[in-house]
C-alpha atoms as a PDB file:
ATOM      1  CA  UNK A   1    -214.981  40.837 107.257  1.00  0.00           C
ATOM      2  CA  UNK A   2    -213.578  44.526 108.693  1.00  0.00           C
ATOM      3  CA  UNK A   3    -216.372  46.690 110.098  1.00  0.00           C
ATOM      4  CA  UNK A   4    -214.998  48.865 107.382  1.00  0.00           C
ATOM      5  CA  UNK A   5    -216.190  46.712 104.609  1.00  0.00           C
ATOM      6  CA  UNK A   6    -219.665  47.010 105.539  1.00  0.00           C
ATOM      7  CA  UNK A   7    -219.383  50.924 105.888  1.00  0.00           C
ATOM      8  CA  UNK A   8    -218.243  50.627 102.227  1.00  0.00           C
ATOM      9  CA  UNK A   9    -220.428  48.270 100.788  1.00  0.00           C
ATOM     10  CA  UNK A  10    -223.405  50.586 102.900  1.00  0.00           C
ATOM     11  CA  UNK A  11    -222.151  53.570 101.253  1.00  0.00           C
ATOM     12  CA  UNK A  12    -222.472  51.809  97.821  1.00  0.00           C
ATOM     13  CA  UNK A  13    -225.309  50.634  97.994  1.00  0.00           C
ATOM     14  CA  UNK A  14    -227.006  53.952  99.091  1.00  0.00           C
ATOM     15  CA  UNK A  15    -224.945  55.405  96.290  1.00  0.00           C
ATOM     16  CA  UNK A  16    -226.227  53.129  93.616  1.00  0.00           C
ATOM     17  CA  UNK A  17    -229.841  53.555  94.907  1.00  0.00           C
ATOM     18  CA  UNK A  18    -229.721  57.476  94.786  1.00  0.00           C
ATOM     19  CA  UNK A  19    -228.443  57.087  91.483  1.00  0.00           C
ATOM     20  CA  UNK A  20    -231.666  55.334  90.338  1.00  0.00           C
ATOM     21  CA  UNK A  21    -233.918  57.449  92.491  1.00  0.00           C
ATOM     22  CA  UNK A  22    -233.011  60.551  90.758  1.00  0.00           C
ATOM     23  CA  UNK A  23    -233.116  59.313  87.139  1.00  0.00           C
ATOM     24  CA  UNK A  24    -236.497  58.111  87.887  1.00  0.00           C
ATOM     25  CA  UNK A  25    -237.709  61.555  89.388  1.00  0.00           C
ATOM     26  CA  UNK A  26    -235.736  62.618  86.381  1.00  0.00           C
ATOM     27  CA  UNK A  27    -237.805  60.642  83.383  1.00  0.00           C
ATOM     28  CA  UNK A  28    -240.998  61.099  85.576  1.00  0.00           C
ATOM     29  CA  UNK A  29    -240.988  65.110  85.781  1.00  0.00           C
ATOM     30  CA  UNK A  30    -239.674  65.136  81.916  1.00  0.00           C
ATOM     31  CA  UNK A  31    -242.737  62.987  81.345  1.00  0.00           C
ATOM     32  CA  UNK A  32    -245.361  64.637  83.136  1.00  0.00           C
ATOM     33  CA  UNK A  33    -244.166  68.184  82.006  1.00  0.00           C
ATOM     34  CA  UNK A  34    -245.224  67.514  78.627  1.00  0.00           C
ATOM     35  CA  UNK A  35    -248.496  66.761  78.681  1.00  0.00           C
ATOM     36  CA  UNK A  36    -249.004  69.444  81.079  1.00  0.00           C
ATOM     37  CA  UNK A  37    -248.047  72.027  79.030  1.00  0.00           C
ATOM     38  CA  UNK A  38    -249.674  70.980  75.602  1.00  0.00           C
ATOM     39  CA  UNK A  39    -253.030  70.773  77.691  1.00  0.00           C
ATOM     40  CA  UNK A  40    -252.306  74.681  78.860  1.00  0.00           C
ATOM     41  CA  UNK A  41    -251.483  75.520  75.433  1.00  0.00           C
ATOM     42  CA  UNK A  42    -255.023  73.959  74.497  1.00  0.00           C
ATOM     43  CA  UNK A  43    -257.075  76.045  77.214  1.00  0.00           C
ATOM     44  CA  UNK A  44    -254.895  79.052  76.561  1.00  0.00           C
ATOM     45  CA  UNK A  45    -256.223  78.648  72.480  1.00  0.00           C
ATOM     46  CA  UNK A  46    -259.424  78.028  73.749  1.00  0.00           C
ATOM     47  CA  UNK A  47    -260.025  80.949  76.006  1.00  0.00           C
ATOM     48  CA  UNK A  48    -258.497  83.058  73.803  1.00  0.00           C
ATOM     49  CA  UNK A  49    -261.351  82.028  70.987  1.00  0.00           C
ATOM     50  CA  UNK A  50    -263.864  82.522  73.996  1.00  0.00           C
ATOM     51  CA  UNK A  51    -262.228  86.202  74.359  1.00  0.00           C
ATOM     52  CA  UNK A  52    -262.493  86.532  70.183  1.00  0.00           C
ATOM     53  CA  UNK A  53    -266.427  85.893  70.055  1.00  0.00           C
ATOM     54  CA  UNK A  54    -267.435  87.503  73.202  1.00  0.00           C
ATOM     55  CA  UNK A  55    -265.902  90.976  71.564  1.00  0.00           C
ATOM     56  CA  UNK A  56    -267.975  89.846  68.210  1.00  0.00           C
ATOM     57  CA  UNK A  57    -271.028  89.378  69.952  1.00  0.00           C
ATOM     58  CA  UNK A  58    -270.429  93.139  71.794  1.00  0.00           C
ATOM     59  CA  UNK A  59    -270.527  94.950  68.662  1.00  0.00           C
END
């Protein structure tokens, strides 16, 4: 077996493994940005609602 061999099969195998590392980062931020933004969307209809009634109760 050539020391070149293992360089290659090294480089491979880091290849391979970046590959999975960044479809995993990938799915996970996909994943966690849509929950995130559904619960903003909540608060932002909530305080708006707040804002509604606190101008109702002013006048």
């Amino acid at each position: 077996m050539n020391i070149g061999d293992v360089v290659f099969q090294l480089f491979m195998f880091m290849f391979i493994f970046g590959i999975f590392a960044v479809v995993f980062f990938l799915v996970r931020s996909l994943l966690s940005k849509n929950p995130q933004s559904q619960k903003d969307n909540e608060i932002e209809k909530k305080l708006d609602r707040i804002i509604e009634l606190l101008e109702q109760d002013k006048k």
